[in-house]
N, C-alpha and C. Protein backbone atom coordinates (compact mmCIF):
# COMPACT_ATOMS: atom_id res chain seq x y z
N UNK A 1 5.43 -65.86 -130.72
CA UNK A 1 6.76 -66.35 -130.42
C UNK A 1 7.25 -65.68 -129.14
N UNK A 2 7.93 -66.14 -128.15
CA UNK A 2 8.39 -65.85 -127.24
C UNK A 2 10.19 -64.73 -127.36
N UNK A 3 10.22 -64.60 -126.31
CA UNK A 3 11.49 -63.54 -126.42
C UNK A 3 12.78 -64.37 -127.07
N UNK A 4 13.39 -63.80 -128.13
CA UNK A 4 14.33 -64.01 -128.52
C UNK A 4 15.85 -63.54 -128.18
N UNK A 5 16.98 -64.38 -128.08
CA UNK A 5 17.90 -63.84 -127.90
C UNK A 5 18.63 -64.29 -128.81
N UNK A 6 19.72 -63.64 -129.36
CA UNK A 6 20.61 -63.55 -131.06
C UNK A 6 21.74 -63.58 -130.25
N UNK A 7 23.05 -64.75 -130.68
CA UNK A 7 24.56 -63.99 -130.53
C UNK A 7 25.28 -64.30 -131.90
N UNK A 8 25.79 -63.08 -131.34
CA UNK A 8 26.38 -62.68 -133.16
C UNK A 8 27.95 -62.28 -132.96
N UNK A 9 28.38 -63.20 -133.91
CA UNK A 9 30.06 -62.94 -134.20
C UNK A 9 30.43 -61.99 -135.34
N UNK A 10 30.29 -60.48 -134.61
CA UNK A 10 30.16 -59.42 -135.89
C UNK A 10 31.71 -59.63 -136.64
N UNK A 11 32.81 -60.15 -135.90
CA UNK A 11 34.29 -59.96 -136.53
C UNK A 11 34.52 -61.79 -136.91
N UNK A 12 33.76 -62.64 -136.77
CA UNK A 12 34.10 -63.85 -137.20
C UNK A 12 35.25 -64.14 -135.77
N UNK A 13 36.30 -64.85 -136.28
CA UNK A 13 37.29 -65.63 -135.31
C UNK A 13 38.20 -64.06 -135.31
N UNK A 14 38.22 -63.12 -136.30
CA UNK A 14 39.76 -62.07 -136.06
C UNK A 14 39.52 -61.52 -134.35
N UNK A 15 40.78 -61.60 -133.94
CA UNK A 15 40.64 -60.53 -132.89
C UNK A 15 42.48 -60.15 -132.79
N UNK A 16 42.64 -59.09 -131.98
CA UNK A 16 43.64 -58.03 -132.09
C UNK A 16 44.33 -58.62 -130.96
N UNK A 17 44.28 -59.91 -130.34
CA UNK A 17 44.95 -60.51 -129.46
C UNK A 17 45.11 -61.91 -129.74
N UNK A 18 46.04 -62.38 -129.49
CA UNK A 18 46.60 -63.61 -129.70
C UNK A 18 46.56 -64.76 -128.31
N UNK A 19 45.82 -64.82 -127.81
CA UNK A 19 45.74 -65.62 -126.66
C UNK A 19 46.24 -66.96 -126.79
N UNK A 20 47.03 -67.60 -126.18
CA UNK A 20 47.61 -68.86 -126.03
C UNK A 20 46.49 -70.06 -126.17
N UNK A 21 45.75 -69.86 -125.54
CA UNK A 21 44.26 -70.80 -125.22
C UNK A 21 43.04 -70.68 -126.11
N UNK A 22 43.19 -69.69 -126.54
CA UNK A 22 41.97 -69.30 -127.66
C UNK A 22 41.73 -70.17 -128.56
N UNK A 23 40.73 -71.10 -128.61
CA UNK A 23 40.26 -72.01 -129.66
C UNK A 23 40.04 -71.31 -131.17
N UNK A 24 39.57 -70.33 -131.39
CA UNK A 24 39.37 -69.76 -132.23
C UNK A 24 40.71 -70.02 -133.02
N UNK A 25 41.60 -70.03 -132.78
CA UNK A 25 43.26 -70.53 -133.49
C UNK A 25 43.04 -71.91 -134.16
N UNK A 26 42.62 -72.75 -133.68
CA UNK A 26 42.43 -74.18 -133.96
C UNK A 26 41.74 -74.06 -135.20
N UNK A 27 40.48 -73.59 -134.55
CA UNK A 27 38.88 -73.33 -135.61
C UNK A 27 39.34 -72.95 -137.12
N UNK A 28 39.88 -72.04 -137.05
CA UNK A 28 40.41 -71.11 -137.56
C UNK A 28 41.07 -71.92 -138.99
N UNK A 29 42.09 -72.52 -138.47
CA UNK A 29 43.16 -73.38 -139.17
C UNK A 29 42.57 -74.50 -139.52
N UNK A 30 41.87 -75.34 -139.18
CA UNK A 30 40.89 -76.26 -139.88
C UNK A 30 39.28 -76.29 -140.44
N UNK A 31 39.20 -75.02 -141.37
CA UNK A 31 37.99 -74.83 -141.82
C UNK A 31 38.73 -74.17 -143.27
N UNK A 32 37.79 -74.06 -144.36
CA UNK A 32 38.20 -73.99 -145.43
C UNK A 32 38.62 -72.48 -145.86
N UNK A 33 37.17 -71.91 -144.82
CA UNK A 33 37.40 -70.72 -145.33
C UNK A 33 38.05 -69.72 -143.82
N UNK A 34 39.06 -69.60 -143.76
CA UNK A 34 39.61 -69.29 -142.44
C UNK A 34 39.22 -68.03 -141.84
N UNK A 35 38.93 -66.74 -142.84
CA UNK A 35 38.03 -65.85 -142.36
C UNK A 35 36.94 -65.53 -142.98
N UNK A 36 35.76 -65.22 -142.56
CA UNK A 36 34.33 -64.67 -142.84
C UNK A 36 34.72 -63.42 -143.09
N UNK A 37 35.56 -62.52 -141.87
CA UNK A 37 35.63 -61.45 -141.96
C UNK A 37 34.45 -60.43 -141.69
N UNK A 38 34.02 -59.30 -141.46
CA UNK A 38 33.46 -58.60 -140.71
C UNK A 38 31.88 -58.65 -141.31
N UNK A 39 30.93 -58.94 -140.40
CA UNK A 39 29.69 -58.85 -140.68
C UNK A 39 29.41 -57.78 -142.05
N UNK A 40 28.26 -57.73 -143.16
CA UNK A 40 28.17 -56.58 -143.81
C UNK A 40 26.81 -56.00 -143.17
N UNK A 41 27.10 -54.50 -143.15
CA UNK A 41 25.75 -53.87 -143.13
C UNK A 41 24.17 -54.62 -143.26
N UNK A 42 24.35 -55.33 -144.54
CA UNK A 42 22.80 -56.04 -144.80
C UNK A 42 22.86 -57.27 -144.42
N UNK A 43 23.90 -57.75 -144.02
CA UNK A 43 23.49 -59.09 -143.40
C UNK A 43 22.89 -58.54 -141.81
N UNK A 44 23.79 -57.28 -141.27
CA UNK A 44 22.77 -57.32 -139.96
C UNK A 44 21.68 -56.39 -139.65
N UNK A 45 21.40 -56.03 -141.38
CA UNK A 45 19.75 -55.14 -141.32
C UNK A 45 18.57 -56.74 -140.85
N UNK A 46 19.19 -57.47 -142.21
CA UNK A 46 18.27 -58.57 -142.33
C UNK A 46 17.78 -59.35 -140.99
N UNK A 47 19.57 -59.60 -140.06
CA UNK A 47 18.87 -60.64 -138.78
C UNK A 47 18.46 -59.68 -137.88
N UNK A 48 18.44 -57.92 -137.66
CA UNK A 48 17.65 -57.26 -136.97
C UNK A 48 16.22 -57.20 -137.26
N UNK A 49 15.97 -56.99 -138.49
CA UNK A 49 14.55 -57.63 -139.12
C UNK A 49 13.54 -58.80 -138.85
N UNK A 50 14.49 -59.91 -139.38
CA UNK A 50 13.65 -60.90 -139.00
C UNK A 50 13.77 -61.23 -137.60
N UNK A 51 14.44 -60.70 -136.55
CA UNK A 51 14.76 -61.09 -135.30
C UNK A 51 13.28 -60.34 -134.32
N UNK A 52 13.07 -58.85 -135.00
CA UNK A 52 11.70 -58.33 -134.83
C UNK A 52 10.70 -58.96 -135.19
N UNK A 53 10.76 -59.45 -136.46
CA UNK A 53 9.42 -59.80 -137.01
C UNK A 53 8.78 -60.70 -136.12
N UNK A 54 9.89 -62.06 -135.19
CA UNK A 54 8.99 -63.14 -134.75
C UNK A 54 9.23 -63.04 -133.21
N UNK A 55 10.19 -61.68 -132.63
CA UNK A 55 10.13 -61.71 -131.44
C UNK A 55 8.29 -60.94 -130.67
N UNK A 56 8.44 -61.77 -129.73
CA UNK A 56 7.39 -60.80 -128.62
C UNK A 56 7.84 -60.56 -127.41
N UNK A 57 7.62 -59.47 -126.33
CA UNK A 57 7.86 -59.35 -124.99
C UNK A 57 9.28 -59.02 -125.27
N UNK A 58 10.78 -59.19 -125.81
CA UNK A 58 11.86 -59.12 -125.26
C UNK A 58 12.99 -59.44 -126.89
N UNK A 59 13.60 -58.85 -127.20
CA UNK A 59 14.39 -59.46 -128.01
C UNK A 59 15.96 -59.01 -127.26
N UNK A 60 17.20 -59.50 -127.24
CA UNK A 60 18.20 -59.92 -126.85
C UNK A 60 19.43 -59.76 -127.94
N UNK A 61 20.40 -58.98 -128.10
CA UNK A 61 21.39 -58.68 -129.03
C UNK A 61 22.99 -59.27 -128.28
N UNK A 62 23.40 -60.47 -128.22
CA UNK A 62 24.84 -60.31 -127.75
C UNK A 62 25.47 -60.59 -128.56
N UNK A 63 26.81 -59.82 -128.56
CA UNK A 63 27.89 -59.95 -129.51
C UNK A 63 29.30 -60.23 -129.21
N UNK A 64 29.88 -61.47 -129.53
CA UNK A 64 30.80 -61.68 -128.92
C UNK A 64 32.09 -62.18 -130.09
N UNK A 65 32.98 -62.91 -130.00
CA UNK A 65 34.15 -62.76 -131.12
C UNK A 65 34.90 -64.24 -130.89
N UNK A 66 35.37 -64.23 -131.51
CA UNK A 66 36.76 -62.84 -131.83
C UNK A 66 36.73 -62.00 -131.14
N UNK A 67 36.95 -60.84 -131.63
CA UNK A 67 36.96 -59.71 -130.95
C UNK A 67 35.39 -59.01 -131.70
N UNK A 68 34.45 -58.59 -131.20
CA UNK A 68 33.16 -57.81 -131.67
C UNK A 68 33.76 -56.51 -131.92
N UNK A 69 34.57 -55.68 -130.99
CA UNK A 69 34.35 -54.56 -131.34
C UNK A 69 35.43 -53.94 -132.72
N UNK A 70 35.96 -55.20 -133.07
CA UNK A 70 36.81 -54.74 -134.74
C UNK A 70 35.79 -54.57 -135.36
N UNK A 71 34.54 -54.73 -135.58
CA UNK A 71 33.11 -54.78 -136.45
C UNK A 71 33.43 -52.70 -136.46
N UNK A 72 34.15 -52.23 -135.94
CA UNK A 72 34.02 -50.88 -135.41
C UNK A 72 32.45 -50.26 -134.90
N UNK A 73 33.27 -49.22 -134.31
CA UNK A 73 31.65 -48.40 -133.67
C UNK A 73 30.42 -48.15 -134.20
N UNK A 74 30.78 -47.70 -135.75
CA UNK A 74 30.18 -47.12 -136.22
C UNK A 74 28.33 -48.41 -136.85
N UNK A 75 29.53 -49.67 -136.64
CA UNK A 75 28.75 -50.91 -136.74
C UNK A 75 27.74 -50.91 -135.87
N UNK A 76 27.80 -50.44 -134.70
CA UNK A 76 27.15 -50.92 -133.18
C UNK A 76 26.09 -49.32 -133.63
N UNK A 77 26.27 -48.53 -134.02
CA UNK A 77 25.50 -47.23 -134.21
C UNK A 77 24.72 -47.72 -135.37
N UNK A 78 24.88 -48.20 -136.29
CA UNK A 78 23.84 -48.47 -137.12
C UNK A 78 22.98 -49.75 -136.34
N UNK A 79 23.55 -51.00 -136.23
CA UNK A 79 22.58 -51.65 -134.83
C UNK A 79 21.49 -50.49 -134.27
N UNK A 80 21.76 -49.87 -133.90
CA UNK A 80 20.85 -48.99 -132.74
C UNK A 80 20.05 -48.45 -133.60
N UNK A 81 20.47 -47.57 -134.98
CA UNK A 81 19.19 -47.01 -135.98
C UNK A 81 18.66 -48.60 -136.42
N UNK A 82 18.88 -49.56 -136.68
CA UNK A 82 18.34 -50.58 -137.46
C UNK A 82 16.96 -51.13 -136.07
N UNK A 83 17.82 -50.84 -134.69
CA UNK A 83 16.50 -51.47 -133.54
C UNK A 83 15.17 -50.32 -133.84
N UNK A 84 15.34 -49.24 -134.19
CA UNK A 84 14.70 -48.27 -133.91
C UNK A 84 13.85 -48.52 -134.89
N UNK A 85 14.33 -49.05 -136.18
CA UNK A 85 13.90 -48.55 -137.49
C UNK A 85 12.67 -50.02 -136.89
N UNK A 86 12.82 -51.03 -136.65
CA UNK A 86 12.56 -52.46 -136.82
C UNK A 86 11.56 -52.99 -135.57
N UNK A 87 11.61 -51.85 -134.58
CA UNK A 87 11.08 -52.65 -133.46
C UNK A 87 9.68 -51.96 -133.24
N UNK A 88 8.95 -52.18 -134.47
CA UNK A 88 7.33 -51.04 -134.51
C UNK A 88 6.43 -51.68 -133.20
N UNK A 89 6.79 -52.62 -132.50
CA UNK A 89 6.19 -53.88 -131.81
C UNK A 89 6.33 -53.14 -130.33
N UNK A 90 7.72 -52.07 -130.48
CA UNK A 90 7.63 -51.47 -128.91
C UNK A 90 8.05 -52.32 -128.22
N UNK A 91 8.83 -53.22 -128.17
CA UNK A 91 9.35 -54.46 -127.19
C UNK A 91 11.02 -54.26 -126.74
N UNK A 92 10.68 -54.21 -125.52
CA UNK A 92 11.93 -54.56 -124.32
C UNK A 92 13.31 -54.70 -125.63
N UNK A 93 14.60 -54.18 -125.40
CA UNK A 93 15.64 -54.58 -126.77
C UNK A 93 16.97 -54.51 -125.05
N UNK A 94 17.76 -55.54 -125.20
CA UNK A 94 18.97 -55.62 -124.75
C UNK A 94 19.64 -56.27 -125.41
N UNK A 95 20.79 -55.23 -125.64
CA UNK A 95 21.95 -55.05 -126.22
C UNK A 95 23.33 -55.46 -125.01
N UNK A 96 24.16 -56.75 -125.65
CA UNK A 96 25.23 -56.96 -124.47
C UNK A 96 26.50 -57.42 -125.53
N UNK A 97 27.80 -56.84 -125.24
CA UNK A 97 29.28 -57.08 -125.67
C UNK A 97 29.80 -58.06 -124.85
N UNK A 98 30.65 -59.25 -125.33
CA UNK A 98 31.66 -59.44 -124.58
C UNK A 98 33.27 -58.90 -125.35
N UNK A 99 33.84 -58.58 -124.86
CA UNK A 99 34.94 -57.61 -125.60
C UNK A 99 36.56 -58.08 -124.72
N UNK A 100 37.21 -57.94 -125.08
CA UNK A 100 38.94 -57.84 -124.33
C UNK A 100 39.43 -56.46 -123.77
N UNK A 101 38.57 -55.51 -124.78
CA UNK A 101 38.18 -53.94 -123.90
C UNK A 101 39.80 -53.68 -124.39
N UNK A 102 40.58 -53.65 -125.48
CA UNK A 102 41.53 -53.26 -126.20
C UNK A 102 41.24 -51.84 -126.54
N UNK A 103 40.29 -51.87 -127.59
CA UNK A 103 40.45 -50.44 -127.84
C UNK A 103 39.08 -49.71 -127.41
N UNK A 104 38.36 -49.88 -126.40
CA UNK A 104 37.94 -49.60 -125.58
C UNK A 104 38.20 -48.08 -125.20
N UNK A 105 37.51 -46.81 -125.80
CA UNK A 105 38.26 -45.80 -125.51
C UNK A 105 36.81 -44.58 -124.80
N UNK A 106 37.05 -43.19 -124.47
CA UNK A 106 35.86 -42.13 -124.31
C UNK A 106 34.42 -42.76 -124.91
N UNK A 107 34.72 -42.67 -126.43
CA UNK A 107 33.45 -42.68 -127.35
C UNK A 107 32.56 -43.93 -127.22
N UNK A 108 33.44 -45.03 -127.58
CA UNK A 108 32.91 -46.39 -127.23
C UNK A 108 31.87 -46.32 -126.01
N UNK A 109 32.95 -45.67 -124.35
CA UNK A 109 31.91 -46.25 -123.27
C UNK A 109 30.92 -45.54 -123.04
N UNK A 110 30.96 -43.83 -123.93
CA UNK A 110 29.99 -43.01 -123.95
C UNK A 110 28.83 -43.90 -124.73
N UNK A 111 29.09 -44.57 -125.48
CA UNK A 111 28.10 -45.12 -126.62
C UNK A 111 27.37 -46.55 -125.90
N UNK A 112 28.21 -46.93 -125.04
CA UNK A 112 27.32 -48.20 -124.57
C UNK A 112 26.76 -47.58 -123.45
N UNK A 113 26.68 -46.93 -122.87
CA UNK A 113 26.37 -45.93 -121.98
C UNK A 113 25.31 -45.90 -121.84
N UNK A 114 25.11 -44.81 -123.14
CA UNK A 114 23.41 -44.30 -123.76
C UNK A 114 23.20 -45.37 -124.31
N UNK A 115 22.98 -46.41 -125.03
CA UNK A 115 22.11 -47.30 -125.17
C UNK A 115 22.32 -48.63 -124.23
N UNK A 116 22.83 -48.40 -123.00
CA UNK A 116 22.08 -49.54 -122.05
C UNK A 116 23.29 -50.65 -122.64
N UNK A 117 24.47 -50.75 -123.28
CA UNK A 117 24.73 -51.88 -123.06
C UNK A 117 25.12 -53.21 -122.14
N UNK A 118 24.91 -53.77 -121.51
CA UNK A 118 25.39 -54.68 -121.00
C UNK A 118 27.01 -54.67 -121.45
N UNK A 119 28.52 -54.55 -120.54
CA UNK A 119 29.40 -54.71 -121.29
C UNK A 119 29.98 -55.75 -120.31
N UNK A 120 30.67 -57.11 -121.21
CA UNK A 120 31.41 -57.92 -120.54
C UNK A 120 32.87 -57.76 -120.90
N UNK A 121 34.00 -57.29 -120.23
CA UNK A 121 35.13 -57.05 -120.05
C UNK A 121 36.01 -58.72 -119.86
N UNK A 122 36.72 -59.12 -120.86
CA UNK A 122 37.34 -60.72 -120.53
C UNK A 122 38.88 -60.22 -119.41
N UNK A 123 39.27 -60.51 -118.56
CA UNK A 123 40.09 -60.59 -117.81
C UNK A 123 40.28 -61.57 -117.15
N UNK A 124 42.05 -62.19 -117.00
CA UNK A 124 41.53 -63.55 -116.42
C UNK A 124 42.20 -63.06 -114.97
N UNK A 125 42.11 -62.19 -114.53
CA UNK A 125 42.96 -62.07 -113.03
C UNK A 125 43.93 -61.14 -112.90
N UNK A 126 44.19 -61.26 -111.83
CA UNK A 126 45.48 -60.11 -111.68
C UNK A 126 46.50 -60.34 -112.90
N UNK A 127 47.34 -59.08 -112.84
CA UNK A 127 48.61 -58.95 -113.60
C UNK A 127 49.03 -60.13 -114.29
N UNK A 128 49.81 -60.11 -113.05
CA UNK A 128 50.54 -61.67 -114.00
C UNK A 128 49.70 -62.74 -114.49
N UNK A 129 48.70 -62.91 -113.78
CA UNK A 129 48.22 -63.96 -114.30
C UNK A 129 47.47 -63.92 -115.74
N UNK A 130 46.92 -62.85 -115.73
CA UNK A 130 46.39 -62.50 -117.16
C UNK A 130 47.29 -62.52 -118.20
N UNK A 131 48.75 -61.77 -117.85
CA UNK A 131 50.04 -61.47 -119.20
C UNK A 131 50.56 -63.15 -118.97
N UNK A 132 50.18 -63.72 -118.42
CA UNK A 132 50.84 -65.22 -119.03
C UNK A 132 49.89 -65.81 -120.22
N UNK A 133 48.83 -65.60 -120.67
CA UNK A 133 48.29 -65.99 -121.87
C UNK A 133 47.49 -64.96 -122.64
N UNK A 134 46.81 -63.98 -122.27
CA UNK A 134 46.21 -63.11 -122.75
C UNK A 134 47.28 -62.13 -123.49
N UNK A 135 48.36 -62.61 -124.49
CA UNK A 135 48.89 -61.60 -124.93
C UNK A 135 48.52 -60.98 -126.25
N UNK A 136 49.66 -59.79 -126.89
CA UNK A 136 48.99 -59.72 -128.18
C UNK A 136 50.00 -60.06 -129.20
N UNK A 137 49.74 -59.86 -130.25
CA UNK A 137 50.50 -60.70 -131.27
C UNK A 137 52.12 -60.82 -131.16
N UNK A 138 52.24 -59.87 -130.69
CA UNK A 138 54.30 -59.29 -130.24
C UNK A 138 54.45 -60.33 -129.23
N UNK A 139 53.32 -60.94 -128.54
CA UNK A 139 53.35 -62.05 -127.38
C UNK A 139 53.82 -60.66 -126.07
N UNK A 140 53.08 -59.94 -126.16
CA UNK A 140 53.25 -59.22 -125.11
C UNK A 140 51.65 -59.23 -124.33
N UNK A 141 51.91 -59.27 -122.56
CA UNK A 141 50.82 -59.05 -122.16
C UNK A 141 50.05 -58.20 -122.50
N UNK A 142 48.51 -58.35 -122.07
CA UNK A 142 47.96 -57.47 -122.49
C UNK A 142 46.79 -56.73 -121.21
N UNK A 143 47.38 -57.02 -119.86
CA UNK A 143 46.47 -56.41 -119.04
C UNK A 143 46.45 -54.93 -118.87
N UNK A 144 47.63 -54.12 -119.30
CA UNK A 144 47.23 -52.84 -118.74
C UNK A 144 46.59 -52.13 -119.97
């Protein structure tokens, strides 16, 4: 099998911002079950598992949301023992976030740091232009 790449909605549709434009609102409100709610532990032993078992040359981790990083840190640290535990094959592993970079703090960028993440930061532009839809639930901007 050739290189695989996985994207994974570790927080489902929740995220800690309320964006005007965010489809995820829509989605959200017309599906039965409105939240999944946060990945469990063994659901992402299992797709790190079988994601090894049939990758070769390259496997590919992006995680995007909602918001990914409500899954908390400690989520993204077991990820990293589960690549270790899973990847007996020795093959290439990139790991990439797209995030709103909310709670984004020391530990977090120390942690994507050391394992190489790829991090995508959502911003739509300067100041104002971002606090006209990117707000958070108070409907307050959210660029600084």
């Amino acid at each position: 099998m050739p290189a695989i790449n996985v994207l994974i909605k570790p927080a489902s549709g929740n995220c800690n911002l309320h964006c005007k434009y965010c489809f995820y609102n829509d989605v959200i409100e017309n599906r039965k079950e409105k939240n999944y709610g946060i990945m469990s532990y063994e659901i992402l032993e299992i797709l790190v598992k079988k994601t090894f078992e049939y990758a070769e040359n390259m496997v590919g981790f992006t995680f995007q949301g909602g918001e990914p990083t409500l899954a908390g840190l400690d989520f993204y640290k077991y990820l990293i023992e589960l690549q270790e535990k899973y990847n007996v094959k020795k093959i290439q592993v990139n790991n990439a976030i797209q995030t709103n970079g909310m709670i984004i703090d020391d530990e977090w960028a120390e942690f994507f740091s050391k394992n190489k993440f790829l991090v995508g930061i959502s911003l739509d532009g300067p100041k104002d232009i971002h606090d006209l839809n990117r707000i958070n639930i108070n409907g307050i901007g959210s660029y600084k």
